[in-house]
N, C-alpha and C. Protein backbone atom coordinates (compact mmCIF):
# COMPACT_ATOMS: atom_id res chain seq x y z
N UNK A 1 67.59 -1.60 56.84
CA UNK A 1 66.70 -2.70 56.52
C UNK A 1 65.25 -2.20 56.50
N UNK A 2 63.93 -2.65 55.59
CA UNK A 2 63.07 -2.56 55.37
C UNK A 2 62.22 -3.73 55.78
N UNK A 3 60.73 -3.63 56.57
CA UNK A 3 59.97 -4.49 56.68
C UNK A 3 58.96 -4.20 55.94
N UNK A 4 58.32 -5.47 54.92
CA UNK A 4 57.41 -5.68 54.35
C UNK A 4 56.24 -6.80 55.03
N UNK A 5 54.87 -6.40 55.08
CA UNK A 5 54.13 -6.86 56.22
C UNK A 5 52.65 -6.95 55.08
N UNK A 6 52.51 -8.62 54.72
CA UNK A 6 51.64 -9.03 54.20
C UNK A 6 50.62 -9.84 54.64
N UNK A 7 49.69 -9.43 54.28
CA UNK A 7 48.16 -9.73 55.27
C UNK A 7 47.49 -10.76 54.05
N UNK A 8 47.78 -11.96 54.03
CA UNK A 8 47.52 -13.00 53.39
C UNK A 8 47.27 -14.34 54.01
N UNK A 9 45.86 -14.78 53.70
CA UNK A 9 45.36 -16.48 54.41
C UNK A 9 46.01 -17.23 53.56
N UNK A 10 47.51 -17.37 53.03
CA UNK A 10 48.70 -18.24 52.18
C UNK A 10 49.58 -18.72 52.81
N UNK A 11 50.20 -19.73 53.19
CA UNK A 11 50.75 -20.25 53.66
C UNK A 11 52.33 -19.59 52.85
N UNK A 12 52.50 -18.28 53.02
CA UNK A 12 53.36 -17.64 52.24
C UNK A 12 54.90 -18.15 52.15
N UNK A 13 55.30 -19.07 53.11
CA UNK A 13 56.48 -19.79 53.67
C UNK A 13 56.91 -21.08 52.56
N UNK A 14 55.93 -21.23 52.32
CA UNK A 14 55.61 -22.22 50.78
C UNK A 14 56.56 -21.72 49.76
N UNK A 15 56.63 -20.11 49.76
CA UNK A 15 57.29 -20.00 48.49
C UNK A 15 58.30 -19.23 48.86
N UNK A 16 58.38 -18.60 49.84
CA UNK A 16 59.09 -17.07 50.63
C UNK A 16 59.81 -17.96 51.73
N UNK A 17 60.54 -18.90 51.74
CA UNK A 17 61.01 -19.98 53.12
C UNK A 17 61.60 -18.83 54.46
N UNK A 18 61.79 -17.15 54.21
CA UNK A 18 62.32 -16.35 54.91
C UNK A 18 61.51 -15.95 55.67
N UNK A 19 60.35 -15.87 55.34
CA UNK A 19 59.09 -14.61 55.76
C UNK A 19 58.41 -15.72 57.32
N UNK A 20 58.28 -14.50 57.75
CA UNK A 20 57.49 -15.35 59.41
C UNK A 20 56.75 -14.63 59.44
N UNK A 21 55.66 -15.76 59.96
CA UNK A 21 54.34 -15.08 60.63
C UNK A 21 54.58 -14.76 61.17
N UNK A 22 53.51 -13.28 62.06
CA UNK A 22 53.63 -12.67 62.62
C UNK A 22 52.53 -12.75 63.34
N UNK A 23 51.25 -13.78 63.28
CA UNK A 23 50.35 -14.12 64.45
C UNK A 23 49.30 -14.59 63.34
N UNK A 24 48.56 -15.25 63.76
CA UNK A 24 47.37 -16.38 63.92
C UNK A 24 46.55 -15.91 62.75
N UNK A 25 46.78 -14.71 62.37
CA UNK A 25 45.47 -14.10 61.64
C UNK A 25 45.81 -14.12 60.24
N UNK A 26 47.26 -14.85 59.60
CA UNK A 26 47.96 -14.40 58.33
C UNK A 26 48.53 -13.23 58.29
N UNK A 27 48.87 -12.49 59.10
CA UNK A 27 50.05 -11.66 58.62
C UNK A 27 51.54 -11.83 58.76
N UNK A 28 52.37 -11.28 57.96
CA UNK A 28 53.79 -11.96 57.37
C UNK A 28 54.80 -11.00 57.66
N UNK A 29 55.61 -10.98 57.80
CA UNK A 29 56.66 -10.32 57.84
C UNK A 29 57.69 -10.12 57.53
N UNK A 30 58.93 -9.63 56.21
CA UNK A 30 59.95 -10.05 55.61
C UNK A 30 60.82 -8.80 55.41
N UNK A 31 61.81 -9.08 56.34
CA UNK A 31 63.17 -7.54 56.27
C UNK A 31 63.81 -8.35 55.45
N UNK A 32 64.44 -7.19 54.83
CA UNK A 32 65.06 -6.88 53.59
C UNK A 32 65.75 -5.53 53.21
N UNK A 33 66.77 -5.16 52.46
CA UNK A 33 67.95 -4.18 52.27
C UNK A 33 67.06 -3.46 50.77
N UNK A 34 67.54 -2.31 50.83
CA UNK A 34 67.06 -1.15 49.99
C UNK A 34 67.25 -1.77 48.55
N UNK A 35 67.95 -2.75 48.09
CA UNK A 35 68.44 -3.11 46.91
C UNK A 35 67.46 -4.33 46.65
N UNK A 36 66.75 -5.10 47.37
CA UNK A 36 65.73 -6.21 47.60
C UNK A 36 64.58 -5.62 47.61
N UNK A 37 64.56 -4.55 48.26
CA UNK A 37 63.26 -3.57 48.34
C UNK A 37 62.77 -3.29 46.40
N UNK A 38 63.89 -2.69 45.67
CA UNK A 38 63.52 -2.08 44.70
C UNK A 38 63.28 -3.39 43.88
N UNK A 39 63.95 -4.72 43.71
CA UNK A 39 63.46 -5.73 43.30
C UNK A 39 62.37 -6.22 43.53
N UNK A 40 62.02 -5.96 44.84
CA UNK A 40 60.27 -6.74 44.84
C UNK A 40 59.53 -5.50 44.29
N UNK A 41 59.96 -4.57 44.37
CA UNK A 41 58.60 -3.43 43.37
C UNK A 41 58.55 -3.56 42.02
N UNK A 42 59.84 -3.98 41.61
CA UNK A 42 59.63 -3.79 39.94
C UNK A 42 59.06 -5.04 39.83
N UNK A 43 59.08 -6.49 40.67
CA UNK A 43 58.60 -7.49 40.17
C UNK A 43 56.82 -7.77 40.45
N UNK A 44 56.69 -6.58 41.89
CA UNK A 44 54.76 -6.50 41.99
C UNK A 44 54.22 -5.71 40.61
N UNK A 45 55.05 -4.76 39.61
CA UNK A 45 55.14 -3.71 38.90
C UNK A 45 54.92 -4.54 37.92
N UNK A 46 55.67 -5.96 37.73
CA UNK A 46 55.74 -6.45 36.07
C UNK A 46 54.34 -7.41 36.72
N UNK A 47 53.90 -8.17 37.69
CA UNK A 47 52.88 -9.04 38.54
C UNK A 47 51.42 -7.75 38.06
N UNK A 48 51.42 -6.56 38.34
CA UNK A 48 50.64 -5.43 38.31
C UNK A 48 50.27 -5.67 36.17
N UNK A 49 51.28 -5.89 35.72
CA UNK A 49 51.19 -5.76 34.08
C UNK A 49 50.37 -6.82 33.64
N UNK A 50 51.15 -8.27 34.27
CA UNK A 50 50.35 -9.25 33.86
C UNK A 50 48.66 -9.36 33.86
N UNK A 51 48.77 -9.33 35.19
CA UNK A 51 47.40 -9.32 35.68
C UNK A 51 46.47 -8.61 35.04
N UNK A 52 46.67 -7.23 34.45
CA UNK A 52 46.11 -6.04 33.81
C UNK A 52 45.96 -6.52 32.27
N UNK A 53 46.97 -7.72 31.63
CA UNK A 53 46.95 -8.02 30.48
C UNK A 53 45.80 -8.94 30.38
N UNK A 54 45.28 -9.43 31.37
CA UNK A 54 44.58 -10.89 31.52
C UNK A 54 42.97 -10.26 31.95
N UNK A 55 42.64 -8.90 32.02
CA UNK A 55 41.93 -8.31 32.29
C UNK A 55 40.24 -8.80 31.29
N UNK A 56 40.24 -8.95 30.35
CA UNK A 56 39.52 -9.66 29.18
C UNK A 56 38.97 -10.67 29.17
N UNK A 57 40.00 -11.59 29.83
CA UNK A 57 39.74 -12.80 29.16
C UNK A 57 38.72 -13.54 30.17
N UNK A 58 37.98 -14.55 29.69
CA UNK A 58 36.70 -14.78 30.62
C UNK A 58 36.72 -15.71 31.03
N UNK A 59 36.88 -15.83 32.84
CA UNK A 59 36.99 -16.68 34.05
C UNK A 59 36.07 -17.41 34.69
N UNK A 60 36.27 -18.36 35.12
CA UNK A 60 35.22 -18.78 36.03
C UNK A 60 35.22 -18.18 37.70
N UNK A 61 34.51 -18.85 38.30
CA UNK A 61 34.31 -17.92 39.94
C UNK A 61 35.83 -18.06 40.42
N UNK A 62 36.40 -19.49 40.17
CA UNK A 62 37.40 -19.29 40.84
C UNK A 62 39.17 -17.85 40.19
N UNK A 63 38.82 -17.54 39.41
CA UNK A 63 39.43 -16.28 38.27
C UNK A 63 40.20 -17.45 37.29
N UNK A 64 39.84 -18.77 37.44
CA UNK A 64 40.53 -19.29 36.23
C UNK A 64 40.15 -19.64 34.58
N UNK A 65 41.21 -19.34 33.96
CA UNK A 65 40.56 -18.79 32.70
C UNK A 65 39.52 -19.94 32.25
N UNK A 66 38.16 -19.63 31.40
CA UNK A 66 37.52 -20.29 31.01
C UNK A 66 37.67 -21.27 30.06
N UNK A 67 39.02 -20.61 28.68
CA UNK A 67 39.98 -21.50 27.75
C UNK A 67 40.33 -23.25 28.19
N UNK A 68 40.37 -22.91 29.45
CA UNK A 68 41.02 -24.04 30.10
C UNK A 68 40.28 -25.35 30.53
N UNK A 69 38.84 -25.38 29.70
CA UNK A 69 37.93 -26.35 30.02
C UNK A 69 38.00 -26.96 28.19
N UNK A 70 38.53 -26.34 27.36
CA UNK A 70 38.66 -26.85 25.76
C UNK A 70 39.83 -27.36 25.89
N UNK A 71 40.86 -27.42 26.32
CA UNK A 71 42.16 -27.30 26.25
C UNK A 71 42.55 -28.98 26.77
N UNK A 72 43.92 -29.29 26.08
CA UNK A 72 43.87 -30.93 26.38
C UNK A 72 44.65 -30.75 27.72
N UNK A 73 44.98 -30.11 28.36
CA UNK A 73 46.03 -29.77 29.37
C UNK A 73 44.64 -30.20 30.76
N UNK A 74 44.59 -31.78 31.47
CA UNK A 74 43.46 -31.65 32.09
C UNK A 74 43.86 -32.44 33.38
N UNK A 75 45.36 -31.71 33.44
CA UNK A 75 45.70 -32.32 35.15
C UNK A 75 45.87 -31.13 36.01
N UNK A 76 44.85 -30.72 37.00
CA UNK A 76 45.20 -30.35 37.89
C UNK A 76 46.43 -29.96 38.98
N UNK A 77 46.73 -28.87 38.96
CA UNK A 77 48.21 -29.01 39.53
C UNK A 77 48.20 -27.56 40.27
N UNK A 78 48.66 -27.34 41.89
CA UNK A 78 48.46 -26.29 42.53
C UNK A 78 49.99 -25.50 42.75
N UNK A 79 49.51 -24.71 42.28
CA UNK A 79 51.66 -23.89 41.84
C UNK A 79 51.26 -22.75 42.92
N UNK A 80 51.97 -22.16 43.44
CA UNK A 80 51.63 -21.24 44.64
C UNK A 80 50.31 -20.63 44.64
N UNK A 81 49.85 -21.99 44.75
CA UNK A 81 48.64 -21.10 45.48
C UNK A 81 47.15 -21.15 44.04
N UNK A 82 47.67 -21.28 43.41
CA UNK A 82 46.76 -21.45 41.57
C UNK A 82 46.44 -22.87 41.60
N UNK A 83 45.67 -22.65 40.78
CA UNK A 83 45.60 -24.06 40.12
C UNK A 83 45.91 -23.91 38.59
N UNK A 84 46.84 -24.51 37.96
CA UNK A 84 47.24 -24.79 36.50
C UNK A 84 47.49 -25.88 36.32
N UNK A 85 46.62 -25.89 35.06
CA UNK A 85 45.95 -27.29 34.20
C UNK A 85 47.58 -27.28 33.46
N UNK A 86 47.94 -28.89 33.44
CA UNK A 86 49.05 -29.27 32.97
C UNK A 86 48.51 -30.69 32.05
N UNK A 87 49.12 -30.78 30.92
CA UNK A 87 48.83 -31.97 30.39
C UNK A 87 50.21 -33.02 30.88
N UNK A 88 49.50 -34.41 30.10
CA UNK A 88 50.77 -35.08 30.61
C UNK A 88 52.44 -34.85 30.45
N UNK A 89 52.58 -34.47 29.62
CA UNK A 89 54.49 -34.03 29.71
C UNK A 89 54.68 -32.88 30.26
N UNK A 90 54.10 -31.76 30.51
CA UNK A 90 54.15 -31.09 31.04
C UNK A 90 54.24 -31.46 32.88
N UNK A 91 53.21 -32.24 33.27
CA UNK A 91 53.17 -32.56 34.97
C UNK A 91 54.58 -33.40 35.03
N UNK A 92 54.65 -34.49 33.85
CA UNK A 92 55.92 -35.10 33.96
C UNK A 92 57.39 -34.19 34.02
N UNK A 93 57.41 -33.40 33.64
CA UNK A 93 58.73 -31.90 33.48
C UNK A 93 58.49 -31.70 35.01
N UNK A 94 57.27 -30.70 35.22
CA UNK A 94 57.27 -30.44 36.54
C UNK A 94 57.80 -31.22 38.04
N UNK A 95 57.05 -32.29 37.79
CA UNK A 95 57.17 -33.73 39.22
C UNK A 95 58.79 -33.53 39.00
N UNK A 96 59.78 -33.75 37.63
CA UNK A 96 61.13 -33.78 37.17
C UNK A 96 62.13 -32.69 38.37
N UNK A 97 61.06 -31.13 37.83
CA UNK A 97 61.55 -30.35 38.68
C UNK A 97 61.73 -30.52 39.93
């Protein structure tokens, strides 16, 4: 088994229901088998791509894209931890989910 030990002010349990804190300050803690191991790298690996693709495009302070103040999509909605602008059928799908 492998421990992975993330130092994040996220309420990381939100999305990870496995992972325990490990004290007061945000750090996390989540064992896991060599075969889970190589899945969370290729998925920080494809997380590493995105992010690098989005490198351009021009944000406000909070890193959210600036597009998103033209755009009819103007409901607020907090997805781990983001905020993404949803228009109405879209929040309606989601709430669905």
């Amino acid at each position: 088994m492998r421990t992975l030990r993330i130092s994040c002010m996220y309420q990381m349990d939100e999305v990870i229901p496995e992972i325990e804190p490990k004290d007061d300050i945000g750090i996390w803690h989540l064992t896991f088998c060599k075969t889970c191991r190589s899945s969370m790298l290729s998925s920080l690996e494809q997380w590493r791509l995105e992010c690098i693709s989005r490198r351009d495009i021009v944000k406000d302070s909070d890193g959210c894209p600036e597009e998103w103040y033209d755009s009819p999509a103007n409901i607020p909605v907090r997805v781990n931890g983001a905020t993404v602008m949803m228009t109405e059928e879209e929040y309606q799908k989601y709430m669905e989910d």
